[in-house]
C-alpha atoms as a PDB file:
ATOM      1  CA  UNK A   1      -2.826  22.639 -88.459  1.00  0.00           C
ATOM      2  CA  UNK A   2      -3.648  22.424 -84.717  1.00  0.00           C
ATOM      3  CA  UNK A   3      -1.000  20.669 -82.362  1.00  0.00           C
ATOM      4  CA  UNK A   4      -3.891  19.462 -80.426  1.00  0.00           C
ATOM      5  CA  UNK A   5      -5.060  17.709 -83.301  1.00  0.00           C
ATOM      6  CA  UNK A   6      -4.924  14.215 -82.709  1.00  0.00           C
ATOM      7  CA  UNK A   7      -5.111  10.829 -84.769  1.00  0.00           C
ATOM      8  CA  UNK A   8      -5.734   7.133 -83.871  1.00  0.00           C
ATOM      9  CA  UNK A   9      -3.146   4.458 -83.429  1.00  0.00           C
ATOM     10  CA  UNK A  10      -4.041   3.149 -87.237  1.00  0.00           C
ATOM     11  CA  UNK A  11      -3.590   6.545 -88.955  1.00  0.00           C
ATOM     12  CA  UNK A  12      -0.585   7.597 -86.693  1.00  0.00           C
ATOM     13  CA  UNK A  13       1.268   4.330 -88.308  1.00  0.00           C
ATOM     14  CA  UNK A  14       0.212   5.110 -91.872  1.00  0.00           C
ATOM     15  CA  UNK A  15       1.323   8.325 -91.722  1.00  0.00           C
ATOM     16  CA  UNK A  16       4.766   7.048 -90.118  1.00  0.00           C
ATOM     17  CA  UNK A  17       5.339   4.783 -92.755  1.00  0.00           C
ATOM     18  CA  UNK A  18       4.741   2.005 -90.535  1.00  0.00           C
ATOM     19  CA  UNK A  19       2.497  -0.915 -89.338  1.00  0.00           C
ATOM     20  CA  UNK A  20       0.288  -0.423 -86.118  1.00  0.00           C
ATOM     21  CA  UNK A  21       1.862  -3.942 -84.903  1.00  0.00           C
ATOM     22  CA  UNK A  22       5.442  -1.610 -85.473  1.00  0.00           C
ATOM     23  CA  UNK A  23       4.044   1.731 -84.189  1.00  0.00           C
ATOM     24  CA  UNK A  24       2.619  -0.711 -80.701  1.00  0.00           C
ATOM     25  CA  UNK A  25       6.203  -2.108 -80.286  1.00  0.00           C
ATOM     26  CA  UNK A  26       7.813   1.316 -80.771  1.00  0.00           C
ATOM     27  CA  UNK A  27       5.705   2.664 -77.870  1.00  0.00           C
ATOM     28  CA  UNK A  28       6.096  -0.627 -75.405  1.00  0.00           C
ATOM     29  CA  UNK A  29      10.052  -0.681 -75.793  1.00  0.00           C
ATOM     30  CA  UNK A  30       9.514   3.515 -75.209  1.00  0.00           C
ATOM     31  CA  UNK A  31      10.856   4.719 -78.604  1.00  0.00           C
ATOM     32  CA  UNK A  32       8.005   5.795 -79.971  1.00  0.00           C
ATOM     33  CA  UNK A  33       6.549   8.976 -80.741  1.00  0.00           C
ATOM     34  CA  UNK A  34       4.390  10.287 -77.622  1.00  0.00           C
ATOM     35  CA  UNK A  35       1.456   8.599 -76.766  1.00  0.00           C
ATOM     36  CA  UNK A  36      -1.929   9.658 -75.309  1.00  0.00           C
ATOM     37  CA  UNK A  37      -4.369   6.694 -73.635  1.00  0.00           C
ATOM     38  CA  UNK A  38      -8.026   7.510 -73.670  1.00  0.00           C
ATOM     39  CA  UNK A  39     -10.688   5.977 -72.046  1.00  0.00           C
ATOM     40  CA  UNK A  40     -11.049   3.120 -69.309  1.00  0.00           C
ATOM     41  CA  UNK A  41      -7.912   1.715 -68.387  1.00  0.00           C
ATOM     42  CA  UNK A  42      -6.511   3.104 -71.608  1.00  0.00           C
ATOM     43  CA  UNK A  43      -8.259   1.070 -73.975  1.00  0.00           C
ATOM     44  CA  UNK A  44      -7.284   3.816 -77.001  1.00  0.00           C
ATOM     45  CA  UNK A  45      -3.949   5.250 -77.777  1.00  0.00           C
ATOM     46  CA  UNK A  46      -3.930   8.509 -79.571  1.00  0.00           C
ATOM     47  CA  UNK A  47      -1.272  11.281 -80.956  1.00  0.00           C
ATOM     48  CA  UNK A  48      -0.816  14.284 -81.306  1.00  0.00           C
ATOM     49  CA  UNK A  49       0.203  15.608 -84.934  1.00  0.00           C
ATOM     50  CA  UNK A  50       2.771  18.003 -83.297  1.00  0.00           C
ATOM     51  CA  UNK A  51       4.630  15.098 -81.477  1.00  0.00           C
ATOM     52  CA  UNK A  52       4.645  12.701 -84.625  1.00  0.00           C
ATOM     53  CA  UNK A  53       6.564  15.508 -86.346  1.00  0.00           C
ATOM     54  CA  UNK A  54       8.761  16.380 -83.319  1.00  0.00           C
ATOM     55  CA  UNK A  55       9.389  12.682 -83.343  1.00  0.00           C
ATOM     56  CA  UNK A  56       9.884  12.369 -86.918  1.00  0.00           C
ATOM     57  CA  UNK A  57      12.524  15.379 -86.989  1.00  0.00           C
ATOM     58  CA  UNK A  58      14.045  14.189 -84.061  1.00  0.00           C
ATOM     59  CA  UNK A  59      14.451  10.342 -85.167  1.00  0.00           C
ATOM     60  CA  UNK A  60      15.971  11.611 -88.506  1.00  0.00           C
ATOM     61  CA  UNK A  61      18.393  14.235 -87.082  1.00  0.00           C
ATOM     62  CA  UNK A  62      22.184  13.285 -88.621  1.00  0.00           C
END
């Protein structure tokens, strides 16, 4: 799979585990995964599939 292929908000949270409302937080407080805004003014966040798995690897590293 692509690194440059990107989901929505929604599916990046599902396939974190987590809600949107939890994925949103994680990105306002800046501990969540990279973010991409698209559009005017932002009005959609996207991610890339390569950072969600850099993030998850990094965020489970012992």
């Amino acid at each position: 799979m692509s690194g440059d292929f990107r989901v929505s908000e929604k599916n990046a949270a599902y396939l974190l585990g987590y809600s949107a409302k939890y994925l949103k937080s994680l990105r306002h407080a800046g501990n969540g995964p990279r973010f991409y805004e698209i559009g005017v003014g932002g009005s959609r966040i996207s991610y890339k599939f390569e950072d969600l798995a850099s993030w998850i690897e990094m965020a489970h590293k012992t």
